[in-house]
C-alpha atoms as a PDB file:
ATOM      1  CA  UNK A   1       3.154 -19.201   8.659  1.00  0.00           C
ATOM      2  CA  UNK A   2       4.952 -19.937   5.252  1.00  0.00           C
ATOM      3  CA  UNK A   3       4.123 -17.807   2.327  1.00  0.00           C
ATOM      4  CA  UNK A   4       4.180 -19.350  -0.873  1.00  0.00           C
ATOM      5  CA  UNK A   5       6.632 -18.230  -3.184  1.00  0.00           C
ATOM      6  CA  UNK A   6       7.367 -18.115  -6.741  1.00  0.00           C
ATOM      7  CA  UNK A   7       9.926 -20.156  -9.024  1.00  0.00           C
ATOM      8  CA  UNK A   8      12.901 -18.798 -10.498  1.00  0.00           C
ATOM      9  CA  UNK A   9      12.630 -16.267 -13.278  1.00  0.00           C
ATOM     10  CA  UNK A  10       8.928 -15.484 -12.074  1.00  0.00           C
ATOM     11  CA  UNK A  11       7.439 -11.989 -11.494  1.00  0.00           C
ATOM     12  CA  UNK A  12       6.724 -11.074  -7.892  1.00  0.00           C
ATOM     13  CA  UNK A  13       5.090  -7.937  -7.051  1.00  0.00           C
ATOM     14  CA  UNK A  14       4.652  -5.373  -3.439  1.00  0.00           C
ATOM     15  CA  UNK A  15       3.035  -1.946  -2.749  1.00  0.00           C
ATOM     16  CA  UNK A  16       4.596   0.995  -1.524  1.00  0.00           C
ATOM     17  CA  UNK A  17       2.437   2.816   0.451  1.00  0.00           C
ATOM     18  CA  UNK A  18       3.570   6.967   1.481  1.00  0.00           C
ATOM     19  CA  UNK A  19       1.814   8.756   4.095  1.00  0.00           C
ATOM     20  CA  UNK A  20       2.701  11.913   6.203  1.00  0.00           C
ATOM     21  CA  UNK A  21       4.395  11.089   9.165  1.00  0.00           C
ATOM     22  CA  UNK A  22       2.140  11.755  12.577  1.00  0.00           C
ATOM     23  CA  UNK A  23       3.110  12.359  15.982  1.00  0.00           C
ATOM     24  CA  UNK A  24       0.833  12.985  19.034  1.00  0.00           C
ATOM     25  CA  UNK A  25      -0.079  16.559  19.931  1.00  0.00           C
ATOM     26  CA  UNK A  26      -0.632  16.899  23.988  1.00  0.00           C
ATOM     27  CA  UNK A  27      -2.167  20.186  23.601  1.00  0.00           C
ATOM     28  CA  UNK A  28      -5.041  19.036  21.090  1.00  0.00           C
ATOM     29  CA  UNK A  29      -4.818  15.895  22.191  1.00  0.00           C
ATOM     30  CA  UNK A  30      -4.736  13.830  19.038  1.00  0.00           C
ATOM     31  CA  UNK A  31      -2.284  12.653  16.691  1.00  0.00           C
ATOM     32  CA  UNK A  32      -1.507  15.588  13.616  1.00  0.00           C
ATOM     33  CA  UNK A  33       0.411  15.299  10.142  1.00  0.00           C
ATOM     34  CA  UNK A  34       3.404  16.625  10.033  1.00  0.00           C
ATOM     35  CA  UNK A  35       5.330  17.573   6.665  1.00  0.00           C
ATOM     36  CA  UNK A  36       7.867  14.509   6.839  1.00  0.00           C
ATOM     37  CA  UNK A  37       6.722  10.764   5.048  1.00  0.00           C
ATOM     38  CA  UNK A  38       6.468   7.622   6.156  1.00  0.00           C
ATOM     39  CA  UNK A  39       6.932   4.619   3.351  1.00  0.00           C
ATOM     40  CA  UNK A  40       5.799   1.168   3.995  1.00  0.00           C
ATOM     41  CA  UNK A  41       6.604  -1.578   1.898  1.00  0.00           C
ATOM     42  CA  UNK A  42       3.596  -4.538   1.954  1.00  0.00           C
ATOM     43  CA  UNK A  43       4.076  -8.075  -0.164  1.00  0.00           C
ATOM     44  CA  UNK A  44       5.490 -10.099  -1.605  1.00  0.00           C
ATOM     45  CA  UNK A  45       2.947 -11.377  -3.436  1.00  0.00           C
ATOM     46  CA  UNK A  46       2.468 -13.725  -6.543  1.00  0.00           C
ATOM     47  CA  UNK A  47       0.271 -12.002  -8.542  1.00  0.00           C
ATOM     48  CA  UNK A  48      -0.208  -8.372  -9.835  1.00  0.00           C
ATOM     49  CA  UNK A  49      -3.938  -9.294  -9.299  1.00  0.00           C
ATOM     50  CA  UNK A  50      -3.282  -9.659  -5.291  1.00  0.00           C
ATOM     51  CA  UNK A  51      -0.959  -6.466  -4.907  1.00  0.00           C
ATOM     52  CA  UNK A  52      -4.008  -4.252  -7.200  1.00  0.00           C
ATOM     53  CA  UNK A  53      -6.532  -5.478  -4.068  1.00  0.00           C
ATOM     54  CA  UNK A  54      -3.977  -5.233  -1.140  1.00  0.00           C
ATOM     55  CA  UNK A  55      -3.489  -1.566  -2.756  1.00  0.00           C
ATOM     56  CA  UNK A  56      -7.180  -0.493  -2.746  1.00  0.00           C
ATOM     57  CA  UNK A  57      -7.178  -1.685   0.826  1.00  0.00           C
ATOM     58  CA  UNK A  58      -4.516   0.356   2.066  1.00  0.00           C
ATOM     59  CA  UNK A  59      -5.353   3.199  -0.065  1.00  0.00           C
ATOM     60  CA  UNK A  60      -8.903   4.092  -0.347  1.00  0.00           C
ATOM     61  CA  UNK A  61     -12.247   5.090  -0.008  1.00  0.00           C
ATOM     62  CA  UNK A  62     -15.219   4.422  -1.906  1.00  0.00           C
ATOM     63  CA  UNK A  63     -18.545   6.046  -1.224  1.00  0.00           C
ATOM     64  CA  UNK A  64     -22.070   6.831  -2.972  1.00  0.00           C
ATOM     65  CA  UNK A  65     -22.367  10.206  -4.725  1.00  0.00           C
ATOM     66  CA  UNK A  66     -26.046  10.596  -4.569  1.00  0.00           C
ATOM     67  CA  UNK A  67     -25.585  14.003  -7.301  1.00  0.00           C
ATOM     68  CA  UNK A  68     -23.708  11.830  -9.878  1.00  0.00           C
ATOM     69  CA  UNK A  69     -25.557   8.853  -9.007  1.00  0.00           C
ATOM     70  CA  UNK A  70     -22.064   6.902  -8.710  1.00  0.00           C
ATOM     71  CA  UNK A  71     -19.549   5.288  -6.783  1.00  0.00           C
ATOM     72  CA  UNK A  72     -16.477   7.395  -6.166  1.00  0.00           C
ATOM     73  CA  UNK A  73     -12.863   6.560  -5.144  1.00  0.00           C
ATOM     74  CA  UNK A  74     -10.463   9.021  -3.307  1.00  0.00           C
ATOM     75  CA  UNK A  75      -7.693   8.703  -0.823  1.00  0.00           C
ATOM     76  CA  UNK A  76      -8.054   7.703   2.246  1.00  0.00           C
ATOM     77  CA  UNK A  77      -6.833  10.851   4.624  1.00  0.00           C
ATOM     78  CA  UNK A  78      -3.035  11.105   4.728  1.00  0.00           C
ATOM     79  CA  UNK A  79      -1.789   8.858   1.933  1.00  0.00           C
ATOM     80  CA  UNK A  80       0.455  10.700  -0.119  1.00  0.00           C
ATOM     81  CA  UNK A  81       1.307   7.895  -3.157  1.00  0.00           C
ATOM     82  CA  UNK A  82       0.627   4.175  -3.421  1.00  0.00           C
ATOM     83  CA  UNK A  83       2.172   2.251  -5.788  1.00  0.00           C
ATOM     84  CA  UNK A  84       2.734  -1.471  -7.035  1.00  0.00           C
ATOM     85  CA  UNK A  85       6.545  -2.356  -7.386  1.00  0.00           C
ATOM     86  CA  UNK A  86       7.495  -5.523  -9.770  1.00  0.00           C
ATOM     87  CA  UNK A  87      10.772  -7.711  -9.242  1.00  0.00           C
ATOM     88  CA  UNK A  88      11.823 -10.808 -10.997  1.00  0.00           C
ATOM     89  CA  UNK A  89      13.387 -13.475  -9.005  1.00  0.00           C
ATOM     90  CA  UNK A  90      16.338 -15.192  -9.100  1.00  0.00           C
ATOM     91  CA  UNK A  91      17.757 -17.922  -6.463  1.00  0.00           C
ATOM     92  CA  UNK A  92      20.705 -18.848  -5.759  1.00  0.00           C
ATOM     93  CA  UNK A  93      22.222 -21.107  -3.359  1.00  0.00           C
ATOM     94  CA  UNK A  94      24.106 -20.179   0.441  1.00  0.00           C
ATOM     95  CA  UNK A  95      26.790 -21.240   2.572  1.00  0.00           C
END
């Protein structure tokens, strides 16, 4: 499948997602978090208004606080950062 790109001289945008690294544990039998990081780059995409949602996905959690009588957003378990990266393009032609 073909994405669609922008023009030249156009904004593009991608997240960067860290997490702790995880690695299976025979004894408990389940994967664990170690202290290392994984980073994970996801786009491109066209619009900072695409890379915000893809974020949130990736990201987190929202539930009902029935004390505050709100929604509230946290992390979801093991996500260290996540960020939105911006690049301007610039083509060029190839041999």
């Amino acid at each position: 499948m073909a994405r669609h790109m922008v023009g030249d001289g156009q904004d593009v945008y991608r997240v960067v997602l860290v997490s702790k690294a995880r690695e299976w544990d025979d004894e408990q039998r389940r994967h664990v978090e170690t202290d290392d990081t994984v980073t994970e780059f996801y786009g491109p995409y066209n619009t900072i208004g695409a890379a915000r949602g893809q974020r949130t996905f990736l990201a987190y959690v929202d539930y009902w606080d029935d004390e505050a009588k709100e929604t509230v957003r946290v992390m979801k378990r093991g996500v260290v950062s996540c960020r939105i990266q911006k690049a301007h393009t610039t083509w060029e032609d190839v041999a």
